[in-house]
C-alpha atoms as a PDB file:
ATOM      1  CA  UNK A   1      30.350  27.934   7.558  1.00  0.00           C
ATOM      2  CA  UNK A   2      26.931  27.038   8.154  1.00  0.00           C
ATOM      3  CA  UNK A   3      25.819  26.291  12.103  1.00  0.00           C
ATOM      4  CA  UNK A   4      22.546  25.037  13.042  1.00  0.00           C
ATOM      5  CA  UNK A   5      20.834  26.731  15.679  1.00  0.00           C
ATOM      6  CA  UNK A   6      19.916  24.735  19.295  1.00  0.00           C
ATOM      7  CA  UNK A   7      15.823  25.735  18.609  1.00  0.00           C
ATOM      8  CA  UNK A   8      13.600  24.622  15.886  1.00  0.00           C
ATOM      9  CA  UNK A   9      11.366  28.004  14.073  1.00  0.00           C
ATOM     10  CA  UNK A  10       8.964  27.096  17.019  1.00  0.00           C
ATOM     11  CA  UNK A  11      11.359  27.651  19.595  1.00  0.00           C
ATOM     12  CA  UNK A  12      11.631  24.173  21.471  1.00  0.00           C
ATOM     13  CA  UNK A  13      14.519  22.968  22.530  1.00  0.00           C
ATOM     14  CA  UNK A  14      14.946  18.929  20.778  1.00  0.00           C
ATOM     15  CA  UNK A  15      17.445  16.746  21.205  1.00  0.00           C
ATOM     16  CA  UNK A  16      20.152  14.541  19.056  1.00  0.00           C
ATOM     17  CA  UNK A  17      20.792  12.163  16.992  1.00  0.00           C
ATOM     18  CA  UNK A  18      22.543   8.906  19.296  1.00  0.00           C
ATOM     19  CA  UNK A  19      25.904   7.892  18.152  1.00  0.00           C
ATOM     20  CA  UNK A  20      27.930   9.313  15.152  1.00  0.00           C
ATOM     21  CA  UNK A  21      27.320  10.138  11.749  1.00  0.00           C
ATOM     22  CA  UNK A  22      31.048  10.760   9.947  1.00  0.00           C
ATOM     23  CA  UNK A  23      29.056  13.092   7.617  1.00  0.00           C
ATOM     24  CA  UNK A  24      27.541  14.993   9.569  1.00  0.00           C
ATOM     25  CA  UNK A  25      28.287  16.872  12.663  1.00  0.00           C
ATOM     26  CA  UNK A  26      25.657  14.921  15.467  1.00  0.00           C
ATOM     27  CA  UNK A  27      26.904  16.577  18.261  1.00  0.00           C
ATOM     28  CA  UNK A  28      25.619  20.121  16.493  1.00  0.00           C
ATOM     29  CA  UNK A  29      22.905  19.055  14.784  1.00  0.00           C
ATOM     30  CA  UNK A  30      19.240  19.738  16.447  1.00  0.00           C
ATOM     31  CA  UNK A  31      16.890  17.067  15.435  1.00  0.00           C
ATOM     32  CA  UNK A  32      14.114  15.128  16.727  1.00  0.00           C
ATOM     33  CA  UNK A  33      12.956  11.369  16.731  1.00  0.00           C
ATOM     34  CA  UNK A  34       9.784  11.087  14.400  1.00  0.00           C
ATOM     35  CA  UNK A  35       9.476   7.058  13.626  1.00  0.00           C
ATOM     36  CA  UNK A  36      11.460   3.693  14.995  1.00  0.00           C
ATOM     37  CA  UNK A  37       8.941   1.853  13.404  1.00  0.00           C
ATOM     38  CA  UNK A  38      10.723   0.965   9.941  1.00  0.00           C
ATOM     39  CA  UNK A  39      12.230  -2.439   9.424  1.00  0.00           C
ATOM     40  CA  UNK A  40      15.493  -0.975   7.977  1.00  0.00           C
ATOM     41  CA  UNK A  41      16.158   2.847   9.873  1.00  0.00           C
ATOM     42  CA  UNK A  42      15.046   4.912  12.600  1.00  0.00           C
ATOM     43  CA  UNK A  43      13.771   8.427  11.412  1.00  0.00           C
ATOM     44  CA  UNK A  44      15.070  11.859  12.693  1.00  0.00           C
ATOM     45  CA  UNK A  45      13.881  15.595  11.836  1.00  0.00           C
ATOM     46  CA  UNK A  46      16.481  18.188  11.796  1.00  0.00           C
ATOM     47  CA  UNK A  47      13.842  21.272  11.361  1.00  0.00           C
ATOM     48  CA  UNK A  48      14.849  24.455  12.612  1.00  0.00           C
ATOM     49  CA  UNK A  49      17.146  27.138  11.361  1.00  0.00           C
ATOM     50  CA  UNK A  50      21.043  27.595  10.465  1.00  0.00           C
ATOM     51  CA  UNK A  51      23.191  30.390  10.950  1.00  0.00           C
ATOM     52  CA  UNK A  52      24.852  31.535   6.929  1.00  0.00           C
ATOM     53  CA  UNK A  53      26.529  34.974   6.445  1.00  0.00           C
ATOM     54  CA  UNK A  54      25.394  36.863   9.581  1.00  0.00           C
ATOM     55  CA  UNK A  55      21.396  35.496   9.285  1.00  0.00           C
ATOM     56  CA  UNK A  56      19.658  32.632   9.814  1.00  0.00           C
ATOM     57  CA  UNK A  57      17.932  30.358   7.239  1.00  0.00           C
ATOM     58  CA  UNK A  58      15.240  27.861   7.320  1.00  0.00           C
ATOM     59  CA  UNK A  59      16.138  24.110   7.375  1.00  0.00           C
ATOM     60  CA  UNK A  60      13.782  21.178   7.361  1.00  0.00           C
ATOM     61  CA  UNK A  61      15.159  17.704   6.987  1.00  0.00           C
ATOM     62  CA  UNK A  62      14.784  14.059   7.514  1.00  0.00           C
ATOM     63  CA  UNK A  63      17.536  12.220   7.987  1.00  0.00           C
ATOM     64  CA  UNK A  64      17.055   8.140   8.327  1.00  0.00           C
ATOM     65  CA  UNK A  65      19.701   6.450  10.290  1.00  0.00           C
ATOM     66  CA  UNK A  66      20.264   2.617   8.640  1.00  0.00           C
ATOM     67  CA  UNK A  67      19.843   0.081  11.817  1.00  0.00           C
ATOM     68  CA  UNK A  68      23.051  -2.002  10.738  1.00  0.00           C
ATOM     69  CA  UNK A  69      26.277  -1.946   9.022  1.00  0.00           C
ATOM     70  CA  UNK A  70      25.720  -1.858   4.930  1.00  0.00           C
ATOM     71  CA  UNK A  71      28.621  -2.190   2.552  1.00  0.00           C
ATOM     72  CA  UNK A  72      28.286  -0.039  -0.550  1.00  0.00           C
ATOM     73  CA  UNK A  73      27.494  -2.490  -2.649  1.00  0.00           C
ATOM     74  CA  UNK A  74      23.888  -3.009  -0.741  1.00  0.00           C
ATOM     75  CA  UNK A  75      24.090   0.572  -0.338  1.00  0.00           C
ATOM     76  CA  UNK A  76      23.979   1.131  -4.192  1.00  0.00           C
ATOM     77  CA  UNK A  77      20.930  -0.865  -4.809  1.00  0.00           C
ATOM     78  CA  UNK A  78      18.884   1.132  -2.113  1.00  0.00           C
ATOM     79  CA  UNK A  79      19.794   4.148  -4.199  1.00  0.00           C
ATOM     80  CA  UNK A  80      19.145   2.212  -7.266  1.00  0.00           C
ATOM     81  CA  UNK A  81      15.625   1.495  -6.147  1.00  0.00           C
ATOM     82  CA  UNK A  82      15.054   4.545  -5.234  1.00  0.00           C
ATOM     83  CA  UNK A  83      15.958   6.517  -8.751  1.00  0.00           C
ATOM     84  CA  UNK A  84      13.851   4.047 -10.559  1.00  0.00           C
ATOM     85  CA  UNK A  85      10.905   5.037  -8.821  1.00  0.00           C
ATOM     86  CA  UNK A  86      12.153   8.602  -8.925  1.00  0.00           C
ATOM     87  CA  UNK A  87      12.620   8.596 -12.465  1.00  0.00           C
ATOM     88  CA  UNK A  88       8.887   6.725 -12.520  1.00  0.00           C
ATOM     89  CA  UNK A  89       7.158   9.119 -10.192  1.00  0.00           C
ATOM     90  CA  UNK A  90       8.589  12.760 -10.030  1.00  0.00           C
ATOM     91  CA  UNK A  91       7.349  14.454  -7.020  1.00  0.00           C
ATOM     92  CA  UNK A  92       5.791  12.003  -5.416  1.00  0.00           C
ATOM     93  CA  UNK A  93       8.939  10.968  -4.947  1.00  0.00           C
ATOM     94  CA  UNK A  94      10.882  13.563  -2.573  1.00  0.00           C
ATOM     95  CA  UNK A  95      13.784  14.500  -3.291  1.00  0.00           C
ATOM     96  CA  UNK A  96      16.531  12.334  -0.904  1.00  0.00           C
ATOM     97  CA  UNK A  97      20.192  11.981  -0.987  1.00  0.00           C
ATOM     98  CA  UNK A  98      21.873   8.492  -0.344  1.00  0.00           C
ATOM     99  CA  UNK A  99      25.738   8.685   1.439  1.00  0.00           C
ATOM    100  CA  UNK A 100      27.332   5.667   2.621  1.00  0.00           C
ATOM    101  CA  UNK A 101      29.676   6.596   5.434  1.00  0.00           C
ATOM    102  CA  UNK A 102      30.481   5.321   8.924  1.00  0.00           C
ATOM    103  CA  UNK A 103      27.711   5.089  10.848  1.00  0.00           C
ATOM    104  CA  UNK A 104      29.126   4.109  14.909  1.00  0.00           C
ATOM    105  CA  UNK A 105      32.114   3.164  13.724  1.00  0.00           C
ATOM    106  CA  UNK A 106      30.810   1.132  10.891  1.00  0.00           C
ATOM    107  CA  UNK A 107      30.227   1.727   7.447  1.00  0.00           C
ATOM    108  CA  UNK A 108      26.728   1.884   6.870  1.00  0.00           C
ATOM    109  CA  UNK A 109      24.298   4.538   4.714  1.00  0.00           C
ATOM    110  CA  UNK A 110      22.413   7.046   5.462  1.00  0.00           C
ATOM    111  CA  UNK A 111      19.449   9.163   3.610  1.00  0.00           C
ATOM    112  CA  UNK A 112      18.886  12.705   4.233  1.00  0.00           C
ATOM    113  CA  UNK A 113      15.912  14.495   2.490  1.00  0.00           C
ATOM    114  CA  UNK A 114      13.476  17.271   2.439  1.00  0.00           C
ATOM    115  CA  UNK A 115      10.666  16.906   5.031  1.00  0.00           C
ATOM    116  CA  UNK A 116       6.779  16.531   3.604  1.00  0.00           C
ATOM    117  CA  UNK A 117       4.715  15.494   7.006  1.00  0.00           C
ATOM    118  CA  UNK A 118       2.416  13.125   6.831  1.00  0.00           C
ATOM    119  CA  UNK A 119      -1.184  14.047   6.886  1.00  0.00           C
ATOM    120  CA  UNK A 120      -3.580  11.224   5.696  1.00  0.00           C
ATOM    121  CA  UNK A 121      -2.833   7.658   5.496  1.00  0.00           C
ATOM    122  CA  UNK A 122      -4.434   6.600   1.797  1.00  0.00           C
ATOM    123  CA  UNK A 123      -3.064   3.221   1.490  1.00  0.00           C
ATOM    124  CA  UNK A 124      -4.908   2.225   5.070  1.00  0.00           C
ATOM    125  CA  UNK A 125      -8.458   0.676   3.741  1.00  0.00           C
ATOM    126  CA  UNK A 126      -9.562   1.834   7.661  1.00  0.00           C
ATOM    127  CA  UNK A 127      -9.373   5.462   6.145  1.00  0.00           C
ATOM    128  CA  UNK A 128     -12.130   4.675   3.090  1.00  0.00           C
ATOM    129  CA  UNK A 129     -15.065   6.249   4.514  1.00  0.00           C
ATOM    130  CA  UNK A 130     -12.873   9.641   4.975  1.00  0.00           C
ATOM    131  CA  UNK A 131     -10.355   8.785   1.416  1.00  0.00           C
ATOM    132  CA  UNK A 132     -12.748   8.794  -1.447  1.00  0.00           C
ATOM    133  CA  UNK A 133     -15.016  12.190  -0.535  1.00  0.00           C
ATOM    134  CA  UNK A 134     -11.468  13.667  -0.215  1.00  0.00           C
ATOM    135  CA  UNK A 135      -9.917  12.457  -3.709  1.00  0.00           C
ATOM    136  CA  UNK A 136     -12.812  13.914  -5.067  1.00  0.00           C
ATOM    137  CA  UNK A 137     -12.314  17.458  -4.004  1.00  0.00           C
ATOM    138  CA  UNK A 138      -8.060  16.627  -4.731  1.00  0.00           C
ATOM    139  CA  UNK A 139      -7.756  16.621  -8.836  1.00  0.00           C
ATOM    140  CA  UNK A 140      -4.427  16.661  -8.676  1.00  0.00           C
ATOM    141  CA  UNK A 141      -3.924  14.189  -5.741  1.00  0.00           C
ATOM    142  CA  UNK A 142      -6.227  11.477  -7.788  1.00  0.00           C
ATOM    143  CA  UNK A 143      -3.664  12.200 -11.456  1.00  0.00           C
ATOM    144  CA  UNK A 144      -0.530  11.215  -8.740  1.00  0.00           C
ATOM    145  CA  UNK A 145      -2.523   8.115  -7.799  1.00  0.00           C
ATOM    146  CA  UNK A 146      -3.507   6.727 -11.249  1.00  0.00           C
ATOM    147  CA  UNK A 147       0.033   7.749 -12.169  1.00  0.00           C
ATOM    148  CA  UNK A 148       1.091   5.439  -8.802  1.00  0.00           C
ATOM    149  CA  UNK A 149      -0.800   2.603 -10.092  1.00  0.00           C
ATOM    150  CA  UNK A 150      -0.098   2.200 -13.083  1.00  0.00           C
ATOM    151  CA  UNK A 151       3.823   2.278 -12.143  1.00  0.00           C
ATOM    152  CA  UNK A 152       3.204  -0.408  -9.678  1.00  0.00           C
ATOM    153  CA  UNK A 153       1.139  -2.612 -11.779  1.00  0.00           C
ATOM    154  CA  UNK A 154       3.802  -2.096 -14.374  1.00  0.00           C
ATOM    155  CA  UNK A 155       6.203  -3.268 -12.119  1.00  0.00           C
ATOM    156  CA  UNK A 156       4.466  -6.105 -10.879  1.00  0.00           C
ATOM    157  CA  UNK A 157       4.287  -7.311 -14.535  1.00  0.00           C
ATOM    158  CA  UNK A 158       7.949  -7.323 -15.889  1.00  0.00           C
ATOM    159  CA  UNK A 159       9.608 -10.521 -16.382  1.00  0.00           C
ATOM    160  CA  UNK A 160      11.357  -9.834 -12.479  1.00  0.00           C
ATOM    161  CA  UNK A 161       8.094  -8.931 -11.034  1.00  0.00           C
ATOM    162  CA  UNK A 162       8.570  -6.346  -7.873  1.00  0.00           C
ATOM    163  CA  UNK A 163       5.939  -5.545  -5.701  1.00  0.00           C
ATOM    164  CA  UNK A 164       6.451  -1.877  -4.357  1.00  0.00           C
ATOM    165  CA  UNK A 165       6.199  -1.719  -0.748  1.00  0.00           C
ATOM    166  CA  UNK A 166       3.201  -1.081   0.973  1.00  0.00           C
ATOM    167  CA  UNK A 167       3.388  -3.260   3.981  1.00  0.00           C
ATOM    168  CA  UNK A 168       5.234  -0.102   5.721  1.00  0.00           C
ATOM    169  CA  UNK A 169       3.346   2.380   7.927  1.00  0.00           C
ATOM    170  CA  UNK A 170       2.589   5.617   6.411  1.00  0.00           C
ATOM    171  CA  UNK A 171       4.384   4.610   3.054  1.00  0.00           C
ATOM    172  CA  UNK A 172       1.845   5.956   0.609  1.00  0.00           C
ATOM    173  CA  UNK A 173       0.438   9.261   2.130  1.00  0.00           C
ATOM    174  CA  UNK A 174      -1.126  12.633   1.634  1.00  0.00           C
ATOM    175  CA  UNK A 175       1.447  15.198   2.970  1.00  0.00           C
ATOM    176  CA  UNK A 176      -0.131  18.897   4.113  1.00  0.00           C
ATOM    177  CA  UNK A 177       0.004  20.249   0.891  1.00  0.00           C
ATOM    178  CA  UNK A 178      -2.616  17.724  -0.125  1.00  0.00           C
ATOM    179  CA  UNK A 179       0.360  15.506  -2.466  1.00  0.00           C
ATOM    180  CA  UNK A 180       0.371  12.037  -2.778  1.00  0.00           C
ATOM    181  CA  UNK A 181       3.803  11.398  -1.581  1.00  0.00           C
ATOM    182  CA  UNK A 182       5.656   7.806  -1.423  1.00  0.00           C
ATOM    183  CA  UNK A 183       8.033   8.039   1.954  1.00  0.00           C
ATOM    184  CA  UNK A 184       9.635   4.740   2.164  1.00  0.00           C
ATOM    185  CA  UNK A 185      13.858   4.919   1.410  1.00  0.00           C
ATOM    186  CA  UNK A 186      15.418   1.173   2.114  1.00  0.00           C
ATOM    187  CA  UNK A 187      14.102  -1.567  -0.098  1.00  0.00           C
ATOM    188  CA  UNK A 188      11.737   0.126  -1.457  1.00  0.00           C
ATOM    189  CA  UNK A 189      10.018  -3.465  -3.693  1.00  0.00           C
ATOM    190  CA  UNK A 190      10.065  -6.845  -2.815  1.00  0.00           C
ATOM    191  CA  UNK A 191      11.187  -9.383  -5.699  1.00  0.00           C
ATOM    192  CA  UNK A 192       8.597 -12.211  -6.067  1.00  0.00           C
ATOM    193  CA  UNK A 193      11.285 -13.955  -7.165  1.00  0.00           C
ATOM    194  CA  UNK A 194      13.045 -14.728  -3.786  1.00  0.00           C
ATOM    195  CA  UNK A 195      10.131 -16.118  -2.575  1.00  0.00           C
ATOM    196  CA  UNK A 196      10.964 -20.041  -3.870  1.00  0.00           C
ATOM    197  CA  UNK A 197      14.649 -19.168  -3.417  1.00  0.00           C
ATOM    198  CA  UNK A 198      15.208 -21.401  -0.523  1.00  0.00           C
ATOM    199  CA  UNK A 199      13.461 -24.869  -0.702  1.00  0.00           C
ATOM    200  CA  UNK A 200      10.384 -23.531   1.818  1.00  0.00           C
ATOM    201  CA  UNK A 201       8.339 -20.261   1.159  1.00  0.00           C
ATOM    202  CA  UNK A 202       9.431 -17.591   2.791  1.00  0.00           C
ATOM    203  CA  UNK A 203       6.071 -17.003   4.720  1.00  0.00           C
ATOM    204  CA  UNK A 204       7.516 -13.536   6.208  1.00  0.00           C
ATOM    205  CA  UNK A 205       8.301 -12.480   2.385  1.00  0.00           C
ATOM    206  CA  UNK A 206       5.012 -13.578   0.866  1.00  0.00           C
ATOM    207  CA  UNK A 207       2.843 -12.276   3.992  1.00  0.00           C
ATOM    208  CA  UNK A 208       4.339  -8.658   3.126  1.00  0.00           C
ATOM    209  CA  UNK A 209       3.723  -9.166  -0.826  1.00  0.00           C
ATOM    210  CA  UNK A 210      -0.074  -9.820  -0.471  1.00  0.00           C
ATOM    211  CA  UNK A 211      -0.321  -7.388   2.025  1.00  0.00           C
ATOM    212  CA  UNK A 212       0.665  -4.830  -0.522  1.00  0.00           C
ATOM    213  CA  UNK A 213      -1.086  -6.062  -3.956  1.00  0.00           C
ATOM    214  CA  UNK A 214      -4.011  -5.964  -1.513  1.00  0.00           C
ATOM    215  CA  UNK A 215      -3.458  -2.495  -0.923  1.00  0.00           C
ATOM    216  CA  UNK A 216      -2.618  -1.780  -4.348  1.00  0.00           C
ATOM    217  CA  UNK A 217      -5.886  -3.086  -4.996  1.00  0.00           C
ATOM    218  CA  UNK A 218      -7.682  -1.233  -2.266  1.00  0.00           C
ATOM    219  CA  UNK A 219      -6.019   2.144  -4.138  1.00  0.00           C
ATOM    220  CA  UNK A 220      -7.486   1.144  -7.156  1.00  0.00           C
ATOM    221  CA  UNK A 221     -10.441   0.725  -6.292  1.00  0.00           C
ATOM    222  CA  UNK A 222     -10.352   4.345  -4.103  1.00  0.00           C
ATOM    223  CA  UNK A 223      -9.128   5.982  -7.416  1.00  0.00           C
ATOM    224  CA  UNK A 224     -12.696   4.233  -9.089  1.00  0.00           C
ATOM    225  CA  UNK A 225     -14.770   5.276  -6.666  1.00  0.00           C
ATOM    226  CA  UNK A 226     -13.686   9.311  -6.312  1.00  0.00           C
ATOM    227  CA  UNK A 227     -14.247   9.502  -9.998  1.00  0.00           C
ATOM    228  CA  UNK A 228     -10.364   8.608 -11.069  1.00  0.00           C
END
């Protein structure tokens, strides 16, 4: 059976992941805190090595602990979400496994997927003097972003028109590999829809779904600008 190994490839000793997991073994499991920052999870790396048939292999992954209990129901849609813009996307889209389990004691989900680290912030208009020179040199990097768009705007226009999030930090990024990657897991598009659900605007929603389209706007515009 596989065992992970106490040290990362660099050789630093990390720590682990608070409370239990039923699928997966916490107490044995190296990983480090990256992000508490998300609305929905906090965000661990397991990257390091595990033993397999007398070697060692390497293993880099993030696993995002869900802040509260979620029945599987709930649980479902994340996933849902998540294989439409799969399905939409491809790559840009990493590859990332949904389990509901019990999470403390609770049942709750969990998402564990392949690292891709962060590298430059594209959705953050404070990056635009740096963004455009650099989607002119990245070909490929401007075809994943026109692809990006035009999903979104799609989205925006069906008959339930979803917004896809880009209120979160680091969402939309360039990973070190110079990819446009999308890195956001739990509720992954707000639903214009809810907003006149209640008898008074949901000011919270609505601040969160300009924020994006403004952002969506600011890509487009990037995208225009480096020759996309």
């Amino acid at each position: 059976m596989a065992q992970p190994s106490d040290r990362p490839a660099g050789g630093k000793e990390v720590d682990r992941i608070p409370g239990t997991i039923a699928c997966l073994d916490t107490a044995n499991l190296p990983a480090t805190l990256i992000s508490t920052v998300g609305s929905h999870c906090e965000v661990w790396q397991q990257a390091g090595r595990i033993r397999r048939g007398g070697g060692q292999e390497p293993l880099d992954l993030v696993i995002k602990k869900f802040r509260q209990p979620c029945g599987f129901r709930e649980a479902r849609v994340y996933a849902r979400e998540y294989r439409t813009l799969r399905e939409a996307l491809g790559e840009i889209i990493p590859a990332t496994r949904f389990v509901h389990t019990e999470v403390d004691g609770e049942p709750s989900v969990v998402v564990i997927a392949r690292t891709h680290t962060p590298w430059f912030n594209l959705a953050n208009p404070g990056n635009e003097e740096e963004a455009v020179p650099l989607l002119r040199r990245l070909g490929r990097a401007r075809d994943q972003l026109r692809r990006f768009i035009a999903a979104a705007r799609g989205w925006h226009g069906d008959r339930d028109p979803r917004v896809i999030d880009l209120f979160g930090v680091d969402n939309l990024v360039l990973d070190r590999g110079y990819q446009l990657r999308y890195l956001d897991s739990f509720g992954v598009f707000f639903h214009e829809s809810l907003l006149h659900l209640l008898a008074e605007v949901d000011e919270e929603l609505k601040y969160k779904i300009d924020l994006s389209l403004r952002r969506l706007d600011y890509l487009e515009y990037l995208l225009s600008e480096s020759g996309g």
